[in-house]
C-alpha atoms as a PDB file:
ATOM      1  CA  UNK A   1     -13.206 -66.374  96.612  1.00  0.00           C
ATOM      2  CA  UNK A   2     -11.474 -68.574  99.308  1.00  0.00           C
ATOM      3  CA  UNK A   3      -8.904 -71.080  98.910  1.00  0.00           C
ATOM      4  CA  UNK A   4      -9.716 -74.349  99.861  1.00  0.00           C
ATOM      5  CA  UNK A   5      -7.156 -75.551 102.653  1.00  0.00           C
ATOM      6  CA  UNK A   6      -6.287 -79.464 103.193  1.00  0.00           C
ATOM      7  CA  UNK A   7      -7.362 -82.574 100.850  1.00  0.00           C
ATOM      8  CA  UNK A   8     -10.078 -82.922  98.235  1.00  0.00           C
ATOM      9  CA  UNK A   9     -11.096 -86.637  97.629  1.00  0.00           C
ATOM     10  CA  UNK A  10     -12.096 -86.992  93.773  1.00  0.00           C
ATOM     11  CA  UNK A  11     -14.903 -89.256  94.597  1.00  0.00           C
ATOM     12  CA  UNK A  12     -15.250 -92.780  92.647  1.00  0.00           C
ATOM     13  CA  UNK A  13     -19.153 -93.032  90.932  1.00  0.00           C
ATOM     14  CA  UNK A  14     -20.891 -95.958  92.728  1.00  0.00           C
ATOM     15  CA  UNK A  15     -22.099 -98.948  90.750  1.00  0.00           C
ATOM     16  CA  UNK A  16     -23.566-101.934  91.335  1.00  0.00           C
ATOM     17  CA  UNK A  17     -23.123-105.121  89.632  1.00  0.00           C
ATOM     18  CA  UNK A  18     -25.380-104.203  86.776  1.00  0.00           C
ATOM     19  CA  UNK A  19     -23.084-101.299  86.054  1.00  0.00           C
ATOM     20  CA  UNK A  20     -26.240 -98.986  86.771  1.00  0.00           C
ATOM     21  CA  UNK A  21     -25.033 -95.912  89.164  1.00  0.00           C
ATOM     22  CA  UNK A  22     -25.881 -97.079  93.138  1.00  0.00           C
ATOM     23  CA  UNK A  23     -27.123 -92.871  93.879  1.00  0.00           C
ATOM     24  CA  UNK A  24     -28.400 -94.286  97.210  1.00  0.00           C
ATOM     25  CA  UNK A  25     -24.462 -94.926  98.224  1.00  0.00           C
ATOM     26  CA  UNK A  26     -23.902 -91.067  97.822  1.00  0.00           C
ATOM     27  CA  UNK A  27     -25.097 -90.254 101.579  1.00  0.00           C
ATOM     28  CA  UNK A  28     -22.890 -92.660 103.158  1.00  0.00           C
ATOM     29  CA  UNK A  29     -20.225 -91.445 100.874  1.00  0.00           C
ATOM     30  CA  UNK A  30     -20.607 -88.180 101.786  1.00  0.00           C
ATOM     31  CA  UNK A  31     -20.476 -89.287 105.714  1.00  0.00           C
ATOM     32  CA  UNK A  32     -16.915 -91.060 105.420  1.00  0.00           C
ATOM     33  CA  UNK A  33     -15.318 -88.527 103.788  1.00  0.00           C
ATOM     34  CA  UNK A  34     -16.516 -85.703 106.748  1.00  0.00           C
ATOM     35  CA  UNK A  35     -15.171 -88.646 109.060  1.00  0.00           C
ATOM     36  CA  UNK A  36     -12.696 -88.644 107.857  1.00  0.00           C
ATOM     37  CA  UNK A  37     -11.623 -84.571 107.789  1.00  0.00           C
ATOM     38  CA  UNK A  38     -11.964 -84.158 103.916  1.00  0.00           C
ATOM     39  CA  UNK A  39     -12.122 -80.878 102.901  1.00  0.00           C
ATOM     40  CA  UNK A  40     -13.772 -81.310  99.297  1.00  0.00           C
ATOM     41  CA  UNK A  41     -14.925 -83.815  96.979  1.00  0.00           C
ATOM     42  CA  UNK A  42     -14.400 -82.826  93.030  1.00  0.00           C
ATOM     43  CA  UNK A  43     -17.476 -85.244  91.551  1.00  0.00           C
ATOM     44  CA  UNK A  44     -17.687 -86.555  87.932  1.00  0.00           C
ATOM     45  CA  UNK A  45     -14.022 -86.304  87.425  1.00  0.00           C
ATOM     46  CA  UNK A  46     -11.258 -89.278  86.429  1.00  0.00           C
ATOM     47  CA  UNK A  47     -11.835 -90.589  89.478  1.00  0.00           C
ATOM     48  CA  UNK A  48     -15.586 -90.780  89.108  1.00  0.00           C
ATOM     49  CA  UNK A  49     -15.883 -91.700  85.224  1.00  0.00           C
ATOM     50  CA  UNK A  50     -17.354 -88.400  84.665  1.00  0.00           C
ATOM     51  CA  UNK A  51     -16.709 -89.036  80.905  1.00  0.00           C
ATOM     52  CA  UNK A  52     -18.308 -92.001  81.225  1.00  0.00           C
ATOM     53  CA  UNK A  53     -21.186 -90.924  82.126  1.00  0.00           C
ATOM     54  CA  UNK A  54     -24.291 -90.008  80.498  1.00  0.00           C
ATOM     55  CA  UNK A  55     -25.621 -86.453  81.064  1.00  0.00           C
ATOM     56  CA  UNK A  56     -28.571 -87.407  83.066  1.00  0.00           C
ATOM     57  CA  UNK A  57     -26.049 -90.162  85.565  1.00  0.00           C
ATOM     58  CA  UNK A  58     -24.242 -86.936  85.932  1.00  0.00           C
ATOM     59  CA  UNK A  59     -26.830 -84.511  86.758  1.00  0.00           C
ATOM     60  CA  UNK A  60     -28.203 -86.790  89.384  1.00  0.00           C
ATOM     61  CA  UNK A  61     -24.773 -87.714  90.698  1.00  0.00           C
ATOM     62  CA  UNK A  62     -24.774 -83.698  91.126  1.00  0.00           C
ATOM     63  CA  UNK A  63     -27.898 -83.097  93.224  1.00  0.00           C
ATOM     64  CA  UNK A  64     -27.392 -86.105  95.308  1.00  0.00           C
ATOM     65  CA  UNK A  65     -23.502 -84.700  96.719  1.00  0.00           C
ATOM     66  CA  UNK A  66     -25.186 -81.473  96.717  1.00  0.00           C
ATOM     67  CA  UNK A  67     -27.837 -82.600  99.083  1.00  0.00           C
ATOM     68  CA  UNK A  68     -25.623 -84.077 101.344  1.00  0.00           C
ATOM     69  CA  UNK A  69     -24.079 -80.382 102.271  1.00  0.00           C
ATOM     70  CA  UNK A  70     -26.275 -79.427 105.008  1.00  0.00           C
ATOM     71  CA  UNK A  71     -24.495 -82.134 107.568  1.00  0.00           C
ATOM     72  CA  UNK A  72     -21.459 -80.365 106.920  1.00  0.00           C
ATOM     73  CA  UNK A  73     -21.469 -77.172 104.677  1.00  0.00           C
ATOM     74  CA  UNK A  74     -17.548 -76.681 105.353  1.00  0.00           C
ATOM     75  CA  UNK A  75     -16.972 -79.887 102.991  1.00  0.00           C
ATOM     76  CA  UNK A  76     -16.864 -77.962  99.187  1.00  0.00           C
ATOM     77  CA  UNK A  77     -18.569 -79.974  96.316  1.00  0.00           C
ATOM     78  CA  UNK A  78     -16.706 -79.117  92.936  1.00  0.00           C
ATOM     79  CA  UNK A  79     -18.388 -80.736  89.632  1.00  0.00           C
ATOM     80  CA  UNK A  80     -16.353 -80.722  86.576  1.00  0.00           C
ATOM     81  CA  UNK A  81     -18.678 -79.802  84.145  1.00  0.00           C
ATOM     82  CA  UNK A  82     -16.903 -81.472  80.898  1.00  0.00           C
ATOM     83  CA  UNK A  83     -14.889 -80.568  78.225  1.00  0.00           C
ATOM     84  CA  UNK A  84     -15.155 -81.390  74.033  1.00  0.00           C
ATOM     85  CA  UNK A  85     -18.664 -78.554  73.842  1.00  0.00           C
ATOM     86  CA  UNK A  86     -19.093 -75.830  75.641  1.00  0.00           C
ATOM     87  CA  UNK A  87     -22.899 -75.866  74.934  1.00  0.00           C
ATOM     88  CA  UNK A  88     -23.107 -78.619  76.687  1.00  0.00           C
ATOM     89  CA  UNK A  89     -20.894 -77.524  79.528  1.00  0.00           C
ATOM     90  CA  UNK A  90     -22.488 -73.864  80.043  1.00  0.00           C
ATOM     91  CA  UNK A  91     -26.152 -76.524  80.667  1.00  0.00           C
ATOM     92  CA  UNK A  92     -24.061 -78.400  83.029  1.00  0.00           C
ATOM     93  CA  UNK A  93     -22.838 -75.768  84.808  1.00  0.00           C
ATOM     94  CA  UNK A  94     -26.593 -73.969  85.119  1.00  0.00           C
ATOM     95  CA  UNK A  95     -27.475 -77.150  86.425  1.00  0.00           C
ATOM     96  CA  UNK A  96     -24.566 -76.975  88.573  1.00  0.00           C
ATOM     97  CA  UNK A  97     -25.390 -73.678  90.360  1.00  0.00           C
ATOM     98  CA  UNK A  98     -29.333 -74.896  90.615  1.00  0.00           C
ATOM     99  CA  UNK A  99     -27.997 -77.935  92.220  1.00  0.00           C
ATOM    100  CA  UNK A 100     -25.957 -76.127  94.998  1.00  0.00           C
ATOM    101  CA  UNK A 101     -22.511 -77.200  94.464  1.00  0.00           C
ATOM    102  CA  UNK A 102     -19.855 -74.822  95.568  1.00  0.00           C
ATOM    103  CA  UNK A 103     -17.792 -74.721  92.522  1.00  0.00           C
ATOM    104  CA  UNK A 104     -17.549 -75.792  88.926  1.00  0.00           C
ATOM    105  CA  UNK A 105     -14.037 -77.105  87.033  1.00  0.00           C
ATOM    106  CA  UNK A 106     -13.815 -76.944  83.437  1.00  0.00           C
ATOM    107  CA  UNK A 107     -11.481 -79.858  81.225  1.00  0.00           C
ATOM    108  CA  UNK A 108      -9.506 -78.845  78.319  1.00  0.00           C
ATOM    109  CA  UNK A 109     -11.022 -79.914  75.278  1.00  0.00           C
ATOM    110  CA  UNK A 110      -9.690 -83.173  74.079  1.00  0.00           C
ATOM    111  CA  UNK A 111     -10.626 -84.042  70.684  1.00  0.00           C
ATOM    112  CA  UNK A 112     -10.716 -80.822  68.846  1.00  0.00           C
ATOM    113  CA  UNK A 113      -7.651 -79.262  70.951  1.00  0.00           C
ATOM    114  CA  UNK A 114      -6.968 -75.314  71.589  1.00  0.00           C
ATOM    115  CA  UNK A 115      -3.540 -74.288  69.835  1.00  0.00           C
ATOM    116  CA  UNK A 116      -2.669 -72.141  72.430  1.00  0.00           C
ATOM    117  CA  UNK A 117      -3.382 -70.357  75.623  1.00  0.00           C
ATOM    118  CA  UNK A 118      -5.920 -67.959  74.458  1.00  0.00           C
ATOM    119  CA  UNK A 119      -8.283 -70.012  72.583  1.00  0.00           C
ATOM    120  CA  UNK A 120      -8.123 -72.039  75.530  1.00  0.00           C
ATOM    121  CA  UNK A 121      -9.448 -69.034  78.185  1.00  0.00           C
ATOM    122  CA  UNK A 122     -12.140 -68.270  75.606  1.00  0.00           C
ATOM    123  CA  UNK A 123     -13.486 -71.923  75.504  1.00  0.00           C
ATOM    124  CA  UNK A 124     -13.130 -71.955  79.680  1.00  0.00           C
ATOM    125  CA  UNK A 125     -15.040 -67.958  79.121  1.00  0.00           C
ATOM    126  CA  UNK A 126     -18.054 -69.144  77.214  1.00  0.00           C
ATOM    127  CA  UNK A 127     -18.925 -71.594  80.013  1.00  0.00           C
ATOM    128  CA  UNK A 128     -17.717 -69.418  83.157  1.00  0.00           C
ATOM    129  CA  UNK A 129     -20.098 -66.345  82.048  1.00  0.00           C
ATOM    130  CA  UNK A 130     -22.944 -68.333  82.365  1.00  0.00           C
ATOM    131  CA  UNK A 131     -22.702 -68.823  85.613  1.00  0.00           C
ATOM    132  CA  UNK A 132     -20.664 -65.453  87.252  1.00  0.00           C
ATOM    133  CA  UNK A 133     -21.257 -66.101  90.555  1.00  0.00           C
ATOM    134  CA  UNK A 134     -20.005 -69.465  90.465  1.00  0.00           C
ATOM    135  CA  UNK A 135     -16.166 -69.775  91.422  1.00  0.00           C
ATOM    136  CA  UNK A 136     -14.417 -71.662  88.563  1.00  0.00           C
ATOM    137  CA  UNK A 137     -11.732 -74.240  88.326  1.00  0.00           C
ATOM    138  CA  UNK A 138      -9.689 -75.161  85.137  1.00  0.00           C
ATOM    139  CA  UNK A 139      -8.574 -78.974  85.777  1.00  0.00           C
ATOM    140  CA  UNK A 140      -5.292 -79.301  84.010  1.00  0.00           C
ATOM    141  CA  UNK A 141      -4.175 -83.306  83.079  1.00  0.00           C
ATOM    142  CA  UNK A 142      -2.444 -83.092  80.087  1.00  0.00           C
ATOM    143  CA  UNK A 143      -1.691 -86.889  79.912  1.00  0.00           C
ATOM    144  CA  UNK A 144      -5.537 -87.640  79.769  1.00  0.00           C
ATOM    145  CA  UNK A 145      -6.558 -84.383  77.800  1.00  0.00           C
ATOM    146  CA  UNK A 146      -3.044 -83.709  75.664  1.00  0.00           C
ATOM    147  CA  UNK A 147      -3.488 -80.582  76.069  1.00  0.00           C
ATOM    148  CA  UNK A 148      -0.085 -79.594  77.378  1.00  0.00           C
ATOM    149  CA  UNK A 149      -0.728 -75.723  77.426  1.00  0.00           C
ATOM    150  CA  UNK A 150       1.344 -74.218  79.833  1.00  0.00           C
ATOM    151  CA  UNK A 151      -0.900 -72.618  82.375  1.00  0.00           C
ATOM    152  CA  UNK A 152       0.912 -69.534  83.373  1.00  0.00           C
ATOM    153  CA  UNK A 153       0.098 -68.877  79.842  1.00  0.00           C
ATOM    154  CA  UNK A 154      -3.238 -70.283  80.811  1.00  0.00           C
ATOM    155  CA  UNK A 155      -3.586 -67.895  83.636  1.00  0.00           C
ATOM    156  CA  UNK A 156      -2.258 -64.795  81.758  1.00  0.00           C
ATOM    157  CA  UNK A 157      -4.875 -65.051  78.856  1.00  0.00           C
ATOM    158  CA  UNK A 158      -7.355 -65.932  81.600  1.00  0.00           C
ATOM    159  CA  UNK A 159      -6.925 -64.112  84.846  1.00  0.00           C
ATOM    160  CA  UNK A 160      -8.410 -60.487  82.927  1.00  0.00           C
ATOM    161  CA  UNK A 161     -11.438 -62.504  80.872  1.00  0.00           C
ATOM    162  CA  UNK A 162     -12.545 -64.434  83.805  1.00  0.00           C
ATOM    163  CA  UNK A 163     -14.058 -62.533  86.565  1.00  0.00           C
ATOM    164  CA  UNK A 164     -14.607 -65.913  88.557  1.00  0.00           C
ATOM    165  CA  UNK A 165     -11.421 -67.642  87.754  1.00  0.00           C
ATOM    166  CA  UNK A 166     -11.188 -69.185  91.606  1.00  0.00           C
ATOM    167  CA  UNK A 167      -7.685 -71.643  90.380  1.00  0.00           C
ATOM    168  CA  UNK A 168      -6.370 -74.566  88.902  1.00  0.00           C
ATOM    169  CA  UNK A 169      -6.337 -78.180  89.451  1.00  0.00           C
ATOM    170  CA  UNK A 170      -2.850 -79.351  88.430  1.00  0.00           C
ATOM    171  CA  UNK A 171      -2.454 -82.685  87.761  1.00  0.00           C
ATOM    172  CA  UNK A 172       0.844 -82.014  85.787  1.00  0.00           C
ATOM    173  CA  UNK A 173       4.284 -82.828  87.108  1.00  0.00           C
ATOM    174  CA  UNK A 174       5.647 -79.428  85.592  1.00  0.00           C
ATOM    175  CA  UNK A 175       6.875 -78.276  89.118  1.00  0.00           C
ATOM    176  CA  UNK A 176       8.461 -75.313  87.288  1.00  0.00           C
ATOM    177  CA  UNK A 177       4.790 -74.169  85.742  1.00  0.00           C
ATOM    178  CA  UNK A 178       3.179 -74.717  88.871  1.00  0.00           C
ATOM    179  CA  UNK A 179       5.230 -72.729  90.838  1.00  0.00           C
ATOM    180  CA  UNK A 180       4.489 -69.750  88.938  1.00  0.00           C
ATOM    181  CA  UNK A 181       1.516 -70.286  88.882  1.00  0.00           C
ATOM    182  CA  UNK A 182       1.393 -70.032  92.230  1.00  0.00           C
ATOM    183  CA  UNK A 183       2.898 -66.783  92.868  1.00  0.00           C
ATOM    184  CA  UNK A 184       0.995 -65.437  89.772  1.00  0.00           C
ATOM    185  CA  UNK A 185      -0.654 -62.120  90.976  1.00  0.00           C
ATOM    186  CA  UNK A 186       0.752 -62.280  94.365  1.00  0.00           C
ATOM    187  CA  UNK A 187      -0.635 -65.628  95.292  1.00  0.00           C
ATOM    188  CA  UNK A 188      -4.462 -64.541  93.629  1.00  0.00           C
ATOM    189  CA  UNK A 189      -5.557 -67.727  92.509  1.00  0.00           C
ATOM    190  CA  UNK A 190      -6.041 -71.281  94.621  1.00  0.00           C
ATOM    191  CA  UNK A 191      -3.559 -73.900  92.995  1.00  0.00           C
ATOM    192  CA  UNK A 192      -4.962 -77.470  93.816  1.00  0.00           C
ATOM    193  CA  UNK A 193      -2.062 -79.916  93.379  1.00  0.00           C
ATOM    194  CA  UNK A 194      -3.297 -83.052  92.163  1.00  0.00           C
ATOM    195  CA  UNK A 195      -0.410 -85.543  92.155  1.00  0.00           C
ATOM    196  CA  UNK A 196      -0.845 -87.648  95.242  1.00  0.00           C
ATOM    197  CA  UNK A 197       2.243 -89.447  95.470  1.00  0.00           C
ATOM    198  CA  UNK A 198       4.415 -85.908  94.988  1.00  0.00           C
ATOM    199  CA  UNK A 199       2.333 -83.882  97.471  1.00  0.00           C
ATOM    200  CA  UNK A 200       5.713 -83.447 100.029  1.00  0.00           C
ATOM    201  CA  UNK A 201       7.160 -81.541  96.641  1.00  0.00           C
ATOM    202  CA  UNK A 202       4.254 -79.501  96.303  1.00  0.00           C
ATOM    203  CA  UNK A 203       3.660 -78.538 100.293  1.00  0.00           C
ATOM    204  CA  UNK A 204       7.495 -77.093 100.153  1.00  0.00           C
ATOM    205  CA  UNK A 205       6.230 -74.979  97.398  1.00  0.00           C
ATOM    206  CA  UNK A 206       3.373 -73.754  99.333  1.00  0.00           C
ATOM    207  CA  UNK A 207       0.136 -75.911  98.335  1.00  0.00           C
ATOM    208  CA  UNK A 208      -2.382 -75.712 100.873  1.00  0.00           C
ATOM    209  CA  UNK A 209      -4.821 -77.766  99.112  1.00  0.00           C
ATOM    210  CA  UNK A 210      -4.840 -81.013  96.823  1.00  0.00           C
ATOM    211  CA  UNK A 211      -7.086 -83.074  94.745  1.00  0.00           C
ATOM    212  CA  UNK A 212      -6.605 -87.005  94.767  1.00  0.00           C
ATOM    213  CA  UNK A 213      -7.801 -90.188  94.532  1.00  0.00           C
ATOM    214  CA  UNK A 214      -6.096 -92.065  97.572  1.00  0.00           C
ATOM    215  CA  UNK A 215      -7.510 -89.331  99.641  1.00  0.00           C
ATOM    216  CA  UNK A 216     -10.716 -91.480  99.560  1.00  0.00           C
ATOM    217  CA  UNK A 217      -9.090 -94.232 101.449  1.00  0.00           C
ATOM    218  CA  UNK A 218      -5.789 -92.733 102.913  1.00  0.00           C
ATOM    219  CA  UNK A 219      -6.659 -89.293 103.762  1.00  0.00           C
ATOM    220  CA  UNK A 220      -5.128 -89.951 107.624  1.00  0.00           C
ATOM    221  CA  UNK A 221      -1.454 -91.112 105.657  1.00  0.00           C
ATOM    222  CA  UNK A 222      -2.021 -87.412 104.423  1.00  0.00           C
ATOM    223  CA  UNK A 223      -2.959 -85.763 106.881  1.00  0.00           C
ATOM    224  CA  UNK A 224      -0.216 -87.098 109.152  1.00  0.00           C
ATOM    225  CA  UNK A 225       2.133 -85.887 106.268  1.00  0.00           C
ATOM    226  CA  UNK A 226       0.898 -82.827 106.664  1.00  0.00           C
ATOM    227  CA  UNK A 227       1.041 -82.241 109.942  1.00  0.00           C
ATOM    228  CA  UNK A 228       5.203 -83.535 110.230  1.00  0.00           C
ATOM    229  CA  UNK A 229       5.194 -81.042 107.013  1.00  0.00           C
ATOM    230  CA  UNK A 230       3.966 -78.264 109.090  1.00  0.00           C
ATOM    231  CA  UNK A 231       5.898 -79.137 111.877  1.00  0.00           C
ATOM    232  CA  UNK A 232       9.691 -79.114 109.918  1.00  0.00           C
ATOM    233  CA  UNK A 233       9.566 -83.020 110.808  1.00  0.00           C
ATOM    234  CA  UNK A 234      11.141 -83.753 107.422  1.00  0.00           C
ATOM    235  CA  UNK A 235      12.453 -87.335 107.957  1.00  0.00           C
ATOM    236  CA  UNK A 236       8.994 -88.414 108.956  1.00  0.00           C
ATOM    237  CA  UNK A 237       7.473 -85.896 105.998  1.00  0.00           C
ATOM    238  CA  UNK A 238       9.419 -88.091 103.595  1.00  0.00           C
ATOM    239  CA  UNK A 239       8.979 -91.895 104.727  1.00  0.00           C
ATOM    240  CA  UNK A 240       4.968 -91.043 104.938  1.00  0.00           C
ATOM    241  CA  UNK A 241       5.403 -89.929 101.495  1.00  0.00           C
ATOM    242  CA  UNK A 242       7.202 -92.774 100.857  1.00  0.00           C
ATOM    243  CA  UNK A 243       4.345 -94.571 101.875  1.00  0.00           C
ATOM    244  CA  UNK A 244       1.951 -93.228  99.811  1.00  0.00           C
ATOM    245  CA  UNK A 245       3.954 -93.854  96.969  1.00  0.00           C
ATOM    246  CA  UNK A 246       4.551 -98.053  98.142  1.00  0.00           C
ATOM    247  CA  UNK A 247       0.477 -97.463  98.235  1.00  0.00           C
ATOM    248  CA  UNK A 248      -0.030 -95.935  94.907  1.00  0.00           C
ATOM    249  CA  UNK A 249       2.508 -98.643  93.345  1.00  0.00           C
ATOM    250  CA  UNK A 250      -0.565-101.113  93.411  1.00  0.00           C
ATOM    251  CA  UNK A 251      -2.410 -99.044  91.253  1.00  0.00           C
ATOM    252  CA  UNK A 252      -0.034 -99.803  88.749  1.00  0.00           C
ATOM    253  CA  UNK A 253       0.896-103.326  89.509  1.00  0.00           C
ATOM    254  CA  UNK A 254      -3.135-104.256  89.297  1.00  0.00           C
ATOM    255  CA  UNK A 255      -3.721-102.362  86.366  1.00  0.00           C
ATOM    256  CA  UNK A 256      -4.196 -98.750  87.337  1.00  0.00           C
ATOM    257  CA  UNK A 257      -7.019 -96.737  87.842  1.00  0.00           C
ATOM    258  CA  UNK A 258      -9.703 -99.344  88.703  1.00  0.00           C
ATOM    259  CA  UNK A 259      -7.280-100.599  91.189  1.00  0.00           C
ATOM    260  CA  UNK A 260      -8.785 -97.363  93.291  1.00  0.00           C
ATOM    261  CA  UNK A 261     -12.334 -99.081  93.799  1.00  0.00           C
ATOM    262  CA  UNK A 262     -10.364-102.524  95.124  1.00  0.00           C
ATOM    263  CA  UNK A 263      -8.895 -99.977  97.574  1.00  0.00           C
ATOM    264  CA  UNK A 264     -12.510 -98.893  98.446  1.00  0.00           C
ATOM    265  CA  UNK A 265     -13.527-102.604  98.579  1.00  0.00           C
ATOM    266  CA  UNK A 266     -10.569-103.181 101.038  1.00  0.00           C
ATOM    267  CA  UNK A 267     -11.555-100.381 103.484  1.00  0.00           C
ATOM    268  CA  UNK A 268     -15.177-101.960 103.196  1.00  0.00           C
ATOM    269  CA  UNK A 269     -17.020 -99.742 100.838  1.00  0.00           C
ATOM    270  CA  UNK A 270     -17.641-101.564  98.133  1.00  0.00           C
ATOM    271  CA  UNK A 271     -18.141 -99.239  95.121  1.00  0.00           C
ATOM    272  CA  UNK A 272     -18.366-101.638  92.119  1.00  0.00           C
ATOM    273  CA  UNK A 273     -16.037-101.829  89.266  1.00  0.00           C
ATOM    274  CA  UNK A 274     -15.083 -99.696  86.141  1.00  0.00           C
ATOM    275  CA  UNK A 275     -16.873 -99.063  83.079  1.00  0.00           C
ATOM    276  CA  UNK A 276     -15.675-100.108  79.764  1.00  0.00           C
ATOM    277  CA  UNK A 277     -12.983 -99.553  79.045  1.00  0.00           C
ATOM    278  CA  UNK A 278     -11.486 -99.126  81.968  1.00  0.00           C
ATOM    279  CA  UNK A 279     -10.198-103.059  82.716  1.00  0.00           C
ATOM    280  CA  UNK A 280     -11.319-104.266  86.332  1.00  0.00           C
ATOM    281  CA  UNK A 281      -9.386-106.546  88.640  1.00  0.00           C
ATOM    282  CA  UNK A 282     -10.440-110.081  88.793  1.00  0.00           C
ATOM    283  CA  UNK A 283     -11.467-112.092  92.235  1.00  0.00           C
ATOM    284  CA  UNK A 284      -8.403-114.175  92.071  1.00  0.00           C
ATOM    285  CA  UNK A 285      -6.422-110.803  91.646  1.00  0.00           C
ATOM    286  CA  UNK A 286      -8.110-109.250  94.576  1.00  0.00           C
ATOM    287  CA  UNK A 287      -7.135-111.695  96.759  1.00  0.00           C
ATOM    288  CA  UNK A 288      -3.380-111.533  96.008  1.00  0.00           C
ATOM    289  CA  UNK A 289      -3.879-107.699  95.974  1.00  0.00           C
ATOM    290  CA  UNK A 290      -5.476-107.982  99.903  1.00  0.00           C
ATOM    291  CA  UNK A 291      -2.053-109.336 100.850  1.00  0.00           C
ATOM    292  CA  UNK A 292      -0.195-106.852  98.928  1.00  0.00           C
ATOM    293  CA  UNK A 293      -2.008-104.038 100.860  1.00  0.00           C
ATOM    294  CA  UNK A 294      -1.318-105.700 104.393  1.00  0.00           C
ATOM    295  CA  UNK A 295       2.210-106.273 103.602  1.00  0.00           C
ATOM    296  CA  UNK A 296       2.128-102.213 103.269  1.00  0.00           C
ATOM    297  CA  UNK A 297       1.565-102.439 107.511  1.00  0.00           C
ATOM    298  CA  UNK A 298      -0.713 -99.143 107.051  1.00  0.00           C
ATOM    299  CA  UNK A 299      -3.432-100.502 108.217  1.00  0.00           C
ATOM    300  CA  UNK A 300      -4.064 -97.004 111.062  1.00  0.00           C
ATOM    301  CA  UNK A 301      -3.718 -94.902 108.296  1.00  0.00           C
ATOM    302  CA  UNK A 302      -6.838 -95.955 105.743  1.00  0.00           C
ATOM    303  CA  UNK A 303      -9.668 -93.397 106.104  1.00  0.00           C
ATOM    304  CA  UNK A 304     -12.298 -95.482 108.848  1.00  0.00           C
ATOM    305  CA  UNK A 305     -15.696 -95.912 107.947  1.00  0.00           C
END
């Protein structure tokens, strides 16, 4: 199984103003992130309300990335399948494979918890031995699941259960964990960091690959980091980090994770709002938000339509 190398954008689910998924949008979704140089898109996640979602939005979300990969086969389509059943995660994940995504991630269950490591690799098990040639993903957010397992434990109870174990998406800020992780089996298994506003801390660790939300809308901010990364350009590494983290500040000053669609609307592709919960900015809001974002002066490095 390969690692995936660069950014993964953890696409937002397009509504209109009905709240009725726009599936039509997914084609011209899938053409600004290859613009744009993303490497992945990890569908029905946070990001893209996967657990808001019915079964059949999701499904359809599914085929219609999964159609899109013959204009560029080199950008990976992960689907996270779920998390509370199994039963239903081992259908999504069939579905998954018949569809012709590239991977599958599996979420901790988050009502009824796992104790510990190993009940957690046999829940991830059940579901990843349906599909065995599928590469699998655990997606690791203890904040959202509380499930704070540690996964080096993860990986030890997992690595010699699951045969297609491709890595984790670690959306933890347990550098310590991580690291281990990473060297865990000489480097075996692809470690997707998923905090955008620490990626600098994660690249000096030896990430190759993330998974993030601003990545819709920034990815040339990261990219750029990357490169003065890769290129022992420090100073610059750090105030374009910087940057991203003046960027992600909005998110929080507006509310949080709707705040990511008024980002979309900004760059001119309009996505809708939030379900319910999830608490959506207001018109008046948007407008003080618009001058928030231009006071940033970042306006080269938004991903172009």
């Amino acid at each position: 199984m390969n690692k995936i190398e660069g950014l993964i954008a953890a696409p937002f689910a397009p509504f209109d103003n009905k709240g009725e998924v726009v599936y039509d949008k997914i084609p011209a979704y899938f053409d600004l992130l290859s613009k744009n140089k993303i490497a992945g898109a990890f569908i029905n996640g946070s990001t893209g309300e996967g657990v808001s979602l019915s079964q059949k939005e999701k499904a359809k979300i599914t085929e219609m990335w999964a159609a899109q990969k013959p204009k560029n086969n080199e950008l990976k389509i992960i689907n996270l399948v779920g998390g509370t059943s199994f039963v239903e995660c081992i259908e999504t994940a069939k579905h998954s494979e018949e569809a012709g995504v590239d991977a599958i991630a599996i979420l901790a269950p988050y009502y009824f918890k796992p104790g510990n490591a190993v009940q957690l690799a046999e829940f991830c098990a059940k579901i990843a031995e349906a599909v065995p040639q599928m590469p699998v993903y655990f997606y690791h957010i203890p904040v959202l699941t509380g499930c704070y397992v540690p996964m080096f434990d993860f990986l030890k109870a997992a690595a010699p259960t699951i045969p297609n174990l491709a890595g984790i998406k670690f959306t933890h800020e347990d550098f310590m964990d991580f690291q281990t992780c990473l060297n865990f089996e000489n480097g075996k298994f692809d470690m997707l960091w998923g905090r955008d506003e620490n990626l600098l801390s994660a690249l000096v660790l030896g990430v190759r690959g993330g998974v993030g939300s601003t990545y819709n809308y920034a990815a040339p901010l990261y990219y750029r980091l990357i490169e003065a990364f890769d290129k022992g350009n420090l100073p610059q590494t750090r105030n374009l980090q910087q940057q991203s983290i003046d960027m992600i500040r909005l998110l929080g000053k507006y509310g949080g994770i709707a705040t990511g669609k008024a980002f979309m609307k900004y760059i001119d592709f309009d996505c809708g709002e939030f379900r319910l919960p999830i608490k959506n900015m207001t018109a008046e809001s948007f407008e003080e938000f618009k001058k928030d974002v231009k006071a940033l002066d970042m306006e080269n490095l938004f991903s172009v339509l």
